[in-house]
PDB file of N, CA and C in Angstrom:
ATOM      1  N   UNK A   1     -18.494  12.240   4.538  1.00  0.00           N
ATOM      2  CA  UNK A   1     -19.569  11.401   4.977  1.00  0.00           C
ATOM      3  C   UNK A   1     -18.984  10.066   5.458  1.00  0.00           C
ATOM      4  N   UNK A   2     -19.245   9.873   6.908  1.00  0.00           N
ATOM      5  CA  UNK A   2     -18.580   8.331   6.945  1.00  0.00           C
ATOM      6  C   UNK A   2     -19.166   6.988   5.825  1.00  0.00           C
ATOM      7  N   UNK A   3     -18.585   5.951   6.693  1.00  0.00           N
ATOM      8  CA  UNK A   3     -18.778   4.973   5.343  1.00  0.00           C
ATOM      9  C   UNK A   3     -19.253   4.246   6.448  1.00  0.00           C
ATOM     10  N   UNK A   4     -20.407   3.625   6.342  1.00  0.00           N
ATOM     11  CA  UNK A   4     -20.935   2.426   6.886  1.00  0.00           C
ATOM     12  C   UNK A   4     -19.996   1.123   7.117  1.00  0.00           C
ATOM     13  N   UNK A   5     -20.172   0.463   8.610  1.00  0.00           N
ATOM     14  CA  UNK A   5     -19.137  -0.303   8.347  1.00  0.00           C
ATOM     15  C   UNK A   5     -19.403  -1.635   7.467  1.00  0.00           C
ATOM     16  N   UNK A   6     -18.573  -2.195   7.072  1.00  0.00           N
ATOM     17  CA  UNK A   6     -18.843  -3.707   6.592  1.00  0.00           C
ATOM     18  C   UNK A   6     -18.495  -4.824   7.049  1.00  0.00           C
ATOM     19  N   UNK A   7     -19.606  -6.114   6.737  1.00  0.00           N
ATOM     20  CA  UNK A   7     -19.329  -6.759   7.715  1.00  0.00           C
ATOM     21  C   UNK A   7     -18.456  -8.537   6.620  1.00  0.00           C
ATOM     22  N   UNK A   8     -17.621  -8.890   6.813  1.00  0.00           N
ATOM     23  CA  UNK A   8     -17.508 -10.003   6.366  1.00  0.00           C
ATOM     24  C   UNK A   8     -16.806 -10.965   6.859  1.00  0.00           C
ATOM     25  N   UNK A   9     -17.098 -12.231   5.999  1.00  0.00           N
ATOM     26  CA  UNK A   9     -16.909 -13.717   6.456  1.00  0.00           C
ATOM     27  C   UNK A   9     -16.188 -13.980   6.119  1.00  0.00           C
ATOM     28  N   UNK A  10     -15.152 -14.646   6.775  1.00  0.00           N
ATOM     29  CA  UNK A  10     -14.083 -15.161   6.388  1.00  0.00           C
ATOM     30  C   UNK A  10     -13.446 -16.599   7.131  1.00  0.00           C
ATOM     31  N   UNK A  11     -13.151 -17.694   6.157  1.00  0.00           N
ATOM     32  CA  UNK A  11     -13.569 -19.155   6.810  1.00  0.00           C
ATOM     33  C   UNK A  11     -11.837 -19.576   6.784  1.00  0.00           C
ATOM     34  N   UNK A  12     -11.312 -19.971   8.022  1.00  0.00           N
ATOM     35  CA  UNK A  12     -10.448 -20.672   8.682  1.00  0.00           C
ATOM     36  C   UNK A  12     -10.221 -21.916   9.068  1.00  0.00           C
ATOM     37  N   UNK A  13      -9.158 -22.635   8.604  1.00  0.00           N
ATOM     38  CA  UNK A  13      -9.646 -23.992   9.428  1.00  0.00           C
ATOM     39  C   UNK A  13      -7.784 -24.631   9.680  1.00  0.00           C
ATOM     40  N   UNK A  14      -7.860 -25.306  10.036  1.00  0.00           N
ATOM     41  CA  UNK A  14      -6.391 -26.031  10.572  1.00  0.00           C
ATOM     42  C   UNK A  14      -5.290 -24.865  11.448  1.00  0.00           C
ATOM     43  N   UNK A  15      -4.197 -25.532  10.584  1.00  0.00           N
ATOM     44  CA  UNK A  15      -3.380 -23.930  11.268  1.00  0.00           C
ATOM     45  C   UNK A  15      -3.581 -22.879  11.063  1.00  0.00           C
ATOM     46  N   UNK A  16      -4.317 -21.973  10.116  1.00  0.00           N
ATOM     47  CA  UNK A  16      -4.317 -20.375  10.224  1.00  0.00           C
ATOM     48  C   UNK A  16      -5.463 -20.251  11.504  1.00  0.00           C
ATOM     49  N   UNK A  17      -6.471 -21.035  11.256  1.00  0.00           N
ATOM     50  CA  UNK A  17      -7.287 -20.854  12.789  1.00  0.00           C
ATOM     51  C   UNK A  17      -6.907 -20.543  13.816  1.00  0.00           C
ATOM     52  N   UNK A  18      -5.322 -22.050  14.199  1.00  0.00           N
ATOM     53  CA  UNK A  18      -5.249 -22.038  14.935  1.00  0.00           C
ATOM     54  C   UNK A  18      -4.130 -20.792  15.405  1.00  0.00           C
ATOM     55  N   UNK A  19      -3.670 -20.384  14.590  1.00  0.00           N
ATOM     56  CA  UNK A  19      -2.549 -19.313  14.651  1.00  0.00           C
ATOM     57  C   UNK A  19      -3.499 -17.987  15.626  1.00  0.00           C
ATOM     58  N   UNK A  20      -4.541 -18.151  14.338  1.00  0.00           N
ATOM     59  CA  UNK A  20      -5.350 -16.539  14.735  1.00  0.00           C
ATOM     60  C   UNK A  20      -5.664 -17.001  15.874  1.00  0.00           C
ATOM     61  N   UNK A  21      -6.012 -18.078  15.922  1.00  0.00           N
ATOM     62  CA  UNK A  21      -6.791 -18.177  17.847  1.00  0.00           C
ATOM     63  C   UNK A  21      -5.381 -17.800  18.840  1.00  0.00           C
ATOM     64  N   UNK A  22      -4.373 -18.288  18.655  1.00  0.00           N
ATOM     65  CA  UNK A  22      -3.242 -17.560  19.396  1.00  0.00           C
ATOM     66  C   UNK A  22      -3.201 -16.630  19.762  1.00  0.00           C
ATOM     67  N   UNK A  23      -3.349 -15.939  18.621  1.00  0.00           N
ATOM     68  CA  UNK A  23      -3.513 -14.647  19.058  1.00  0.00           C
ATOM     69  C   UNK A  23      -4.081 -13.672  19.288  1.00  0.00           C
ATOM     70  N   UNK A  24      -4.978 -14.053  19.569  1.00  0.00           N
ATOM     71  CA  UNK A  24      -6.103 -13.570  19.869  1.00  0.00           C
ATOM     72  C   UNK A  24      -7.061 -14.279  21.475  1.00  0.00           C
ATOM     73  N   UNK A  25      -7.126 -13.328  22.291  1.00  0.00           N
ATOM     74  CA  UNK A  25      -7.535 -13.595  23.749  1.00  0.00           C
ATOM     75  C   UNK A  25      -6.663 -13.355  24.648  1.00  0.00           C
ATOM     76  N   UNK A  26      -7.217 -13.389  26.141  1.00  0.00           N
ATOM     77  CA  UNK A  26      -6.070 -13.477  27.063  1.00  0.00           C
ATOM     78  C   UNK A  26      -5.062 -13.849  26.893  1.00  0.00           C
ATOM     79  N   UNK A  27      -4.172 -14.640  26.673  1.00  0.00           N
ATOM     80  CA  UNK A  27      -3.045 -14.661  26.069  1.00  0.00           C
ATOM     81  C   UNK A  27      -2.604 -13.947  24.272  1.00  0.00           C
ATOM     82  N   UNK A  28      -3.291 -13.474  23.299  1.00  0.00           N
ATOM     83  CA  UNK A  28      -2.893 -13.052  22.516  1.00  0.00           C
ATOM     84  C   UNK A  28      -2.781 -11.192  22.384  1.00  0.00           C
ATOM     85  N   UNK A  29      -1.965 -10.781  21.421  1.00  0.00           N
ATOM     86  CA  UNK A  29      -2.011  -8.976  21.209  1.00  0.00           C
ATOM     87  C   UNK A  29      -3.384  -8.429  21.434  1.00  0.00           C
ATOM     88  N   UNK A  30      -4.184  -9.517  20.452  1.00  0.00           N
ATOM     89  CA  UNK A  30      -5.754  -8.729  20.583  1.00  0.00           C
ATOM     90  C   UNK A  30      -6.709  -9.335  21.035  1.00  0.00           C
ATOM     91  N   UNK A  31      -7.884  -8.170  21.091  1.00  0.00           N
ATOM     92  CA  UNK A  31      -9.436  -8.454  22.368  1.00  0.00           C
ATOM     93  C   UNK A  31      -9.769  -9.369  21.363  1.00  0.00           C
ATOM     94  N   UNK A  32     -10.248  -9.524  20.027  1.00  0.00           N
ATOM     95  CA  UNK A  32     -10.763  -9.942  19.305  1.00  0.00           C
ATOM     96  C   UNK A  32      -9.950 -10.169  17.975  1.00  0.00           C
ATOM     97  N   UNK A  33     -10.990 -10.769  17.089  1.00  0.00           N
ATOM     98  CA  UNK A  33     -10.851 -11.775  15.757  1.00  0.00           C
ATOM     99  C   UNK A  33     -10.777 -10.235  14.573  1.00  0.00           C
ATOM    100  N   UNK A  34     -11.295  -9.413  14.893  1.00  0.00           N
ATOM    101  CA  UNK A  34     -11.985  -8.177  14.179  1.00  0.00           C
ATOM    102  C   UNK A  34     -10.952  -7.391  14.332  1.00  0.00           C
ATOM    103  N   UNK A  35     -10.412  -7.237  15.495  1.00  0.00           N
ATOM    104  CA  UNK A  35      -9.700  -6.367  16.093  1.00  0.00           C
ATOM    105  C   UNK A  35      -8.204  -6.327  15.444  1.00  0.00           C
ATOM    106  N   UNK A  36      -7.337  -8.184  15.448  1.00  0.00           N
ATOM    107  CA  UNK A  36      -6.331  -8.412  14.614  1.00  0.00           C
ATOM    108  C   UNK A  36      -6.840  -8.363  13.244  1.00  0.00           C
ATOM    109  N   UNK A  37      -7.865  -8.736  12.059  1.00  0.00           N
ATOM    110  CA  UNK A  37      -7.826  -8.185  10.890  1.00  0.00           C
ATOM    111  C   UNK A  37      -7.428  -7.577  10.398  1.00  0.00           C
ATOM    112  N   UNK A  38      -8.233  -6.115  11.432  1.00  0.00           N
ATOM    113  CA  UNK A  38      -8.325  -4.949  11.100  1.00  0.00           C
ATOM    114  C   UNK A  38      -6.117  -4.278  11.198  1.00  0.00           C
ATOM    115  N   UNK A  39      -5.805  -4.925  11.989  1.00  0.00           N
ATOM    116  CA  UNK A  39      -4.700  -4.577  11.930  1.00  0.00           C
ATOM    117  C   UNK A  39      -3.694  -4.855  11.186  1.00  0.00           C
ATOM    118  N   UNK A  40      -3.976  -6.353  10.392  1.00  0.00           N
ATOM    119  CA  UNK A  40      -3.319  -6.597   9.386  1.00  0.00           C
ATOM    120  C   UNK A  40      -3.597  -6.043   8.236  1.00  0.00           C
ATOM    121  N   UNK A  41      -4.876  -5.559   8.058  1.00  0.00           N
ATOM    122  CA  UNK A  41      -5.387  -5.272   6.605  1.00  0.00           C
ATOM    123  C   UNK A  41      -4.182  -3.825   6.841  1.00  0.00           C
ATOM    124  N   UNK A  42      -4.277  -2.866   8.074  1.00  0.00           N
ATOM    125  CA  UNK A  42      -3.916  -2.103   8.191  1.00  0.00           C
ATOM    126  C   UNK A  42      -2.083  -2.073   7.942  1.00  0.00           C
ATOM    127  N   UNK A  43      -1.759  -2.572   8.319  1.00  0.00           N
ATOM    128  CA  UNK A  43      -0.002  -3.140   7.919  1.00  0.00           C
ATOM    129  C   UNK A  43       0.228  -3.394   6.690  1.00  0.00           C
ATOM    130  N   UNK A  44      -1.008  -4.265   5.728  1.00  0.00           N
ATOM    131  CA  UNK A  44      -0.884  -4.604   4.512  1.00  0.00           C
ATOM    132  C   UNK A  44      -0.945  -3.038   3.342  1.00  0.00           C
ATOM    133  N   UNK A  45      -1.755  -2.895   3.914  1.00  0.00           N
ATOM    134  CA  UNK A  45      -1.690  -0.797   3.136  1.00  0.00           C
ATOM    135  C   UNK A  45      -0.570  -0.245   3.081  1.00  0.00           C
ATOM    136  N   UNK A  46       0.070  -0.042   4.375  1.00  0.00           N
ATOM    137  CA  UNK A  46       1.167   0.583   4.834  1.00  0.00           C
ATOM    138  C   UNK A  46       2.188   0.051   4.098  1.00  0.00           C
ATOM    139  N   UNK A  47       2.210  -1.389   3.891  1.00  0.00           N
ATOM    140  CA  UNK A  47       3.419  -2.135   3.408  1.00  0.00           C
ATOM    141  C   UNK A  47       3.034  -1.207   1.544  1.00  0.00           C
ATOM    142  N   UNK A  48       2.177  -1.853   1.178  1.00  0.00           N
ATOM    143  CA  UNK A  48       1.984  -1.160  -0.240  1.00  0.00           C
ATOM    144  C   UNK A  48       2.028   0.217  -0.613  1.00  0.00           C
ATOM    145  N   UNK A  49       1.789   1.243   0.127  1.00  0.00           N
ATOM    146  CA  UNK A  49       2.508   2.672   0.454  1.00  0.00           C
ATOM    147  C   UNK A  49       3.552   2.391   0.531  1.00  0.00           C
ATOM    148  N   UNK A  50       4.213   2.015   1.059  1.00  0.00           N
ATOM    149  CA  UNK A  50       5.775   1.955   1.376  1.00  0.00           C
ATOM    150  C   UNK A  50       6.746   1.976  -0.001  1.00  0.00           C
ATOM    151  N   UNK A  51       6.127   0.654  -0.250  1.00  0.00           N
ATOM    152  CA  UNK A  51       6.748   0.037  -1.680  1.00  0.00           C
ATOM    153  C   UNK A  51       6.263   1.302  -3.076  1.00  0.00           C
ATOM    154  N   UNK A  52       5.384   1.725  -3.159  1.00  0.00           N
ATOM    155  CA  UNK A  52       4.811   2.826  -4.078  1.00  0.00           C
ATOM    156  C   UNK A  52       5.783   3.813  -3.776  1.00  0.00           C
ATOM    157  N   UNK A  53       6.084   4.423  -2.683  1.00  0.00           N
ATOM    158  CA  UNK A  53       7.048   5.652  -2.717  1.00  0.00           C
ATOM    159  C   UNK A  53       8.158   5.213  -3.056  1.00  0.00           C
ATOM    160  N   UNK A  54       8.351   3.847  -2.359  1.00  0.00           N
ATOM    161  CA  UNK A  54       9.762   3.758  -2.622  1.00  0.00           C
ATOM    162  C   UNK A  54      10.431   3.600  -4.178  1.00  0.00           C
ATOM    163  N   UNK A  55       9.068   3.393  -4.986  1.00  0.00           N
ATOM    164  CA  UNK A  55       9.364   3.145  -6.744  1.00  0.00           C
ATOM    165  C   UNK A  55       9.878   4.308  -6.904  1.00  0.00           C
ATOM    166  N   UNK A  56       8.879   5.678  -6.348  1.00  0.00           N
ATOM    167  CA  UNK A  56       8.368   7.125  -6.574  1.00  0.00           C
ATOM    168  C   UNK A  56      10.411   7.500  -6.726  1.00  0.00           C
ATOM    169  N   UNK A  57      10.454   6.759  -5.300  1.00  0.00           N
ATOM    170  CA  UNK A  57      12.267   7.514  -4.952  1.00  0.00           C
ATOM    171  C   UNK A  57      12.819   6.926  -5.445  1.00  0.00           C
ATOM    172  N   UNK A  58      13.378   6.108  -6.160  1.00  0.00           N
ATOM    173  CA  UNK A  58      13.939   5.588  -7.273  1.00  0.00           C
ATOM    174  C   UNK A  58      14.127   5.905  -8.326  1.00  0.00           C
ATOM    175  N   UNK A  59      12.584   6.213  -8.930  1.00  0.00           N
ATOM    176  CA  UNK A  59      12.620   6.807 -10.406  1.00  0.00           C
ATOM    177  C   UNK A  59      13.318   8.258 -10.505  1.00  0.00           C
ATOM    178  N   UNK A  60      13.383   9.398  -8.907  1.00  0.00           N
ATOM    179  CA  UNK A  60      13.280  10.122  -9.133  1.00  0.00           C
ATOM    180  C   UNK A  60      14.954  10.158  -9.004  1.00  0.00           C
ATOM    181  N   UNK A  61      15.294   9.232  -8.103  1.00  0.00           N
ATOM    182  CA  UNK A  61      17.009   9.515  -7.827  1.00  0.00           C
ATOM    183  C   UNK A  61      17.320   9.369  -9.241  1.00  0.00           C
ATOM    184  N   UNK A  62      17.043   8.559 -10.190  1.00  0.00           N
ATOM    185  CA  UNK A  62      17.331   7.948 -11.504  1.00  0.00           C
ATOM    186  C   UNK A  62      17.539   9.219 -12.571  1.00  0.00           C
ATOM    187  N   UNK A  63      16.404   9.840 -11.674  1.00  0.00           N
ATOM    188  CA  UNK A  63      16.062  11.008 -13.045  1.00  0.00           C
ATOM    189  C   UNK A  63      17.349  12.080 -12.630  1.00  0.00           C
ATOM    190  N   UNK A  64      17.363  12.294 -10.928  1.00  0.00           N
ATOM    191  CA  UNK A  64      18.524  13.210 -10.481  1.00  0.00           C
ATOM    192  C   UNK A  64      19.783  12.744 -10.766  1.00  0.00           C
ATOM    193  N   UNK A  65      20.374  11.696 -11.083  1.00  0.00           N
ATOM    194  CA  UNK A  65      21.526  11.173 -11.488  1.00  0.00           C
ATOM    195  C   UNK A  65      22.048  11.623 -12.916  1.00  0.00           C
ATOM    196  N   UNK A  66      20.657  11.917 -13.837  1.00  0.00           N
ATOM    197  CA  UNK A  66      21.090  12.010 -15.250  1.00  0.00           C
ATOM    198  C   UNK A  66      21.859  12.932 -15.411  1.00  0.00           C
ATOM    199  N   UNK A  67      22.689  13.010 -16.456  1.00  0.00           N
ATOM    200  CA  UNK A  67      23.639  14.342 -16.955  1.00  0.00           C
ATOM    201  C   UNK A  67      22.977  15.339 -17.243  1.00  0.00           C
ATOM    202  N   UNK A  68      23.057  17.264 -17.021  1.00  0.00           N
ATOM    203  CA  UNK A  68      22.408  17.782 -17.515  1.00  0.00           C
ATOM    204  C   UNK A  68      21.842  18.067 -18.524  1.00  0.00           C
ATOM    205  N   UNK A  69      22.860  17.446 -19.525  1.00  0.00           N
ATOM    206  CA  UNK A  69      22.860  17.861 -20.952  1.00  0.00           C
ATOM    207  C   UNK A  69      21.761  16.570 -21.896  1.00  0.00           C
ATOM    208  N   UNK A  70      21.247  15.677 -20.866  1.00  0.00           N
ATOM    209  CA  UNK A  70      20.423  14.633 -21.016  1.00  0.00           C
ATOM    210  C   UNK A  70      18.891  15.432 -21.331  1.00  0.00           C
ATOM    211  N   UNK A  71      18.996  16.551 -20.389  1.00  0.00           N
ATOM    212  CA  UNK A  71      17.423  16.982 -20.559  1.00  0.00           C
ATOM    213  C   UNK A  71      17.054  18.077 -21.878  1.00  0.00           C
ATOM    214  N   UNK A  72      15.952  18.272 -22.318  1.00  0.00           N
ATOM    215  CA  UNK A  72      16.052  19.040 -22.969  1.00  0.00           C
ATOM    216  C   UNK A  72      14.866  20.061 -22.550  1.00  0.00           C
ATOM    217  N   UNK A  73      14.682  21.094 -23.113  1.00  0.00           N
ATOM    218  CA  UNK A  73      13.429  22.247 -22.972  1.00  0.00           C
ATOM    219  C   UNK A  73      12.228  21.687 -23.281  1.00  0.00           C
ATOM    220  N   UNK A  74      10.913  21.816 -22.544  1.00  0.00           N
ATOM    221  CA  UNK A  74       9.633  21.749 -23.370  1.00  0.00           C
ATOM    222  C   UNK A  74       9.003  22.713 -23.093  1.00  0.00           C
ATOM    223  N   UNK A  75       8.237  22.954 -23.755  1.00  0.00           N
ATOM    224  CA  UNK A  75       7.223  23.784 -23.430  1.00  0.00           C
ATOM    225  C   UNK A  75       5.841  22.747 -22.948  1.00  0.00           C
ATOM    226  N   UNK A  76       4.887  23.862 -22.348  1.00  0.00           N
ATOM    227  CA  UNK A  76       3.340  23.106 -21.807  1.00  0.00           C
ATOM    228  C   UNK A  76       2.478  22.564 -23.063  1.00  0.00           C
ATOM    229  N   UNK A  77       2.856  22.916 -24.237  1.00  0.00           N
ATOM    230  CA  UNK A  77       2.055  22.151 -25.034  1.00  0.00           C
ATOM    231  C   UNK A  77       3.155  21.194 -25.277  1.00  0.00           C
ATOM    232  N   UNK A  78       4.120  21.041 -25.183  1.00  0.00           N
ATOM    233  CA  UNK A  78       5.053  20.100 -25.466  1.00  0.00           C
ATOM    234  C   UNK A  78       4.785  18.845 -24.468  1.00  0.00           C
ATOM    235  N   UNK A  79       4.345  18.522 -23.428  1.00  0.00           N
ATOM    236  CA  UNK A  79       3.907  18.170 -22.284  1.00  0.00           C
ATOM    237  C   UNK A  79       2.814  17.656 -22.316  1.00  0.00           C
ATOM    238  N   UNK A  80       1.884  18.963 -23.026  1.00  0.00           N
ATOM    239  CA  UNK A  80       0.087  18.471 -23.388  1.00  0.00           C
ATOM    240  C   UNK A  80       0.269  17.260 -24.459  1.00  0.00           C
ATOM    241  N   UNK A  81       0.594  17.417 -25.362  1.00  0.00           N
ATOM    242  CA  UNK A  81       0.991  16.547 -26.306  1.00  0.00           C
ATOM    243  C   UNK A  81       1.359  15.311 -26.181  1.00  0.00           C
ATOM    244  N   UNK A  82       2.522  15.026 -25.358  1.00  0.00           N
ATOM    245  CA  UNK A  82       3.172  14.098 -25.219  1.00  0.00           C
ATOM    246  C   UNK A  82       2.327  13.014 -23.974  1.00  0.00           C
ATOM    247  N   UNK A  83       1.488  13.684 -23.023  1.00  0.00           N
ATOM    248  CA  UNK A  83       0.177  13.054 -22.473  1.00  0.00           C
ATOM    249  C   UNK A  83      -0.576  12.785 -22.774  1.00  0.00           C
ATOM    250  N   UNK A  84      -0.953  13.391 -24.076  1.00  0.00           N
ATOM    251  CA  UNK A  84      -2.464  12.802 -25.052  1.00  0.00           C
ATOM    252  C   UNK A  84      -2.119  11.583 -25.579  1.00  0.00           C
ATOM    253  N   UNK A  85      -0.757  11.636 -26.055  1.00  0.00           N
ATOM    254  CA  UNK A  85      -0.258  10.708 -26.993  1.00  0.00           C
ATOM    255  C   UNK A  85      -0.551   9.220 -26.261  1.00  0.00           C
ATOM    256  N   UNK A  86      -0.276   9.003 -24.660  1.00  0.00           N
ATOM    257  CA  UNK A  86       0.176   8.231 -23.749  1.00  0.00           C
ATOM    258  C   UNK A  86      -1.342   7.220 -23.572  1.00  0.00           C
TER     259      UNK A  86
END
């Protein structure tokens, strides 16, 4: 089901105004005020995805580095358990 769009206010004044007015119009990247938001909000996601996997690949190189003899057997209730506990 789409999502209705939303609409909000957001108040500017000195230099970030004047920044966004830069860039924005005939001389700036974008048609509109809405238009660059939307693209930063959009970069700002991406950046925080980014950083989330990149924990993801870390922890996991961390875990692939360990010695074998580091791991031990569980079983699925061994697992169930140790998630309830958490």
């Amino acid at each position: 089901m789409p999502r209705t769009p939303t609409t909000m206010t957001v108040r500017l004044s000195g230099p970030l105004s004047d920044f966004v007015a830069a860039n924005v119009g005939e001389n700036g990247a974008y048609e509109n005020v809405s238009e660059y938001v939307r693209d930063l909000i959009r970069r700002d996601k991406e950046r925080k995805e980014a950083e989330a996997f990149d924990r993801l690949k870390a922890e996991l190189a961390h875990a692939y580095a360990a010695p074998e003899s580091s791991y031990k057997p569980l079983t699925a209730a061994d697992v169930i358990a140790r998630n309830q506990a958490s």
